[in-house]
C-alpha atoms as a PDB file:
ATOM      1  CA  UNK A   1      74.637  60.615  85.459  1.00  0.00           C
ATOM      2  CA  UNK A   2      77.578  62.319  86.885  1.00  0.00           C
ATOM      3  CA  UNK A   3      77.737  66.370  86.280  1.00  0.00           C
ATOM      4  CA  UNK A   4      80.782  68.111  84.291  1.00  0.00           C
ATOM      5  CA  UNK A   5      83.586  70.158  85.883  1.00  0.00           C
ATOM      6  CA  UNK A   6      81.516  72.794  83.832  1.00  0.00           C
ATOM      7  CA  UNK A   7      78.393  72.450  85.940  1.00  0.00           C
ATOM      8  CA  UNK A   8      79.922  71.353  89.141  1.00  0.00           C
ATOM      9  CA  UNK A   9      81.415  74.592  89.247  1.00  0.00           C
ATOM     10  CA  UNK A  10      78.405  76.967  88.219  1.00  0.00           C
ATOM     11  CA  UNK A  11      78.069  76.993  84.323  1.00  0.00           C
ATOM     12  CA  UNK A  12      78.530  80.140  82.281  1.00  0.00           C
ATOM     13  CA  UNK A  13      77.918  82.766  84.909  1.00  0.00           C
ATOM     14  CA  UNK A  14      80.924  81.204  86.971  1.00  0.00           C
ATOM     15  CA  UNK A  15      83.301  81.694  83.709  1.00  0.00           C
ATOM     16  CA  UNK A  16      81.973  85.226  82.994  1.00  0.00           C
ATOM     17  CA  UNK A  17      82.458  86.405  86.592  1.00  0.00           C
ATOM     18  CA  UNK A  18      85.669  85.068  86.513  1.00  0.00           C
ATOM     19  CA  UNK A  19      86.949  86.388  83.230  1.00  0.00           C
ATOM     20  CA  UNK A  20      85.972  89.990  83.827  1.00  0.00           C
ATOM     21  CA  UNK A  21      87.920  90.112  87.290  1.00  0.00           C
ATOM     22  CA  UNK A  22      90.571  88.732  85.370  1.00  0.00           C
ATOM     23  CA  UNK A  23      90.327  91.162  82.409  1.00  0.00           C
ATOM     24  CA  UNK A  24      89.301  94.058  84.379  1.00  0.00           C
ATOM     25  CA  UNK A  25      93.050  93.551  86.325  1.00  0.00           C
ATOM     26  CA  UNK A  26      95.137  92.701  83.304  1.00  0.00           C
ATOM     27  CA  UNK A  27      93.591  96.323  81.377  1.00  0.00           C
ATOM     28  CA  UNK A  28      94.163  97.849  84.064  1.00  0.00           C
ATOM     29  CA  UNK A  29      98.256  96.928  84.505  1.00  0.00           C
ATOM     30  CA  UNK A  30     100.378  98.852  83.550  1.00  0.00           C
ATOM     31  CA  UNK A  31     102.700  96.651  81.148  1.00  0.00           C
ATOM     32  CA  UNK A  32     100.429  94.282  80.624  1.00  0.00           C
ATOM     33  CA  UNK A  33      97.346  96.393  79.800  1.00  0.00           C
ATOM     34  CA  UNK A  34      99.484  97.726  76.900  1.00  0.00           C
ATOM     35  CA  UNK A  35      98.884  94.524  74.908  1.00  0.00           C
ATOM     36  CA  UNK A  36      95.086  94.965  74.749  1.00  0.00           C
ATOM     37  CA  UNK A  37      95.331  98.031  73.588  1.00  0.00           C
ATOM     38  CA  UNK A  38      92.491  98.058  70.480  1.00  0.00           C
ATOM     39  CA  UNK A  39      91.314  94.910  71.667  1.00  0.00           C
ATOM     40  CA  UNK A  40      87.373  94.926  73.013  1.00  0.00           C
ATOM     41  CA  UNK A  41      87.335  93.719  76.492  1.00  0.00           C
ATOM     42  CA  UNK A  42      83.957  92.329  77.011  1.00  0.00           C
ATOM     43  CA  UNK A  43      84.811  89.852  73.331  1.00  0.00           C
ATOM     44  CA  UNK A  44      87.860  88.391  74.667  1.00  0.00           C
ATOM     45  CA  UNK A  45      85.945  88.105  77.992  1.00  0.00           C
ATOM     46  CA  UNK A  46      83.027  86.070  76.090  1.00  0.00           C
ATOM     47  CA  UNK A  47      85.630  84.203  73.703  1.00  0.00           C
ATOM     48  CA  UNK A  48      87.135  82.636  76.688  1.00  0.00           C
ATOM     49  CA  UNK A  49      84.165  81.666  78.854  1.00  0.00           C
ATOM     50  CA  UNK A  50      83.462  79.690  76.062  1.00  0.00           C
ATOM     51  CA  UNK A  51      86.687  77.623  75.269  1.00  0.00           C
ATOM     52  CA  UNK A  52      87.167  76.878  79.112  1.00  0.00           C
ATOM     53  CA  UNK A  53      83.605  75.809  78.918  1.00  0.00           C
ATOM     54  CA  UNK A  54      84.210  73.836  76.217  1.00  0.00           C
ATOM     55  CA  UNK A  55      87.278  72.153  77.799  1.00  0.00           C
ATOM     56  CA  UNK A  56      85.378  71.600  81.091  1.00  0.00           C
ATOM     57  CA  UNK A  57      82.398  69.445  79.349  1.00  0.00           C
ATOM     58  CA  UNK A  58      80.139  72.279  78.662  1.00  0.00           C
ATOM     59  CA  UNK A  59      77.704  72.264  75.997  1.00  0.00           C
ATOM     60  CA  UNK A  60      78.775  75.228  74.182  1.00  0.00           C
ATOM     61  CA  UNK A  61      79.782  76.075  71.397  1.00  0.00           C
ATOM     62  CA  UNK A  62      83.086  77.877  70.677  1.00  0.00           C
ATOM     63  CA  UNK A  63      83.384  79.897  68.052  1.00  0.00           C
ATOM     64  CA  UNK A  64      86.736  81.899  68.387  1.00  0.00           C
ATOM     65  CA  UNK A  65      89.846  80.764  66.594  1.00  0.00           C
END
């Protein structure tokens, strides 16, 4: 049975290393950073490790909107 893109590339840990590089940068902009403002990091972090997941044949559910 061939593997997912999901598990090919590492599963979940892959996506959540990813994701708070990513978010740790964008906070930390200047401009950009001003658009999170209120917004908790570490959910949006978790939120989207689990719809790129999802899209890459994980089996996970999302549950963000």
């Amino acid at each position: 049975m061939k593997q997912s893109l999901f598990d090919e590339i590492g599963g979940m840990p892959t996506f959540q290393k990813v994701h708070k590089i990513f978010y740790d940068k964008v906070y930390a902009h200047e401009w950009l950073g001003q658009f999170y403002i209120g917004h908790n990091q570490e959910i949006i972090e978790q939120k989207q490790s689990m719809f790129m997941a999802v899209k890459m044949g994980g089996d996970v559910k999302y549950t963000g909107r």
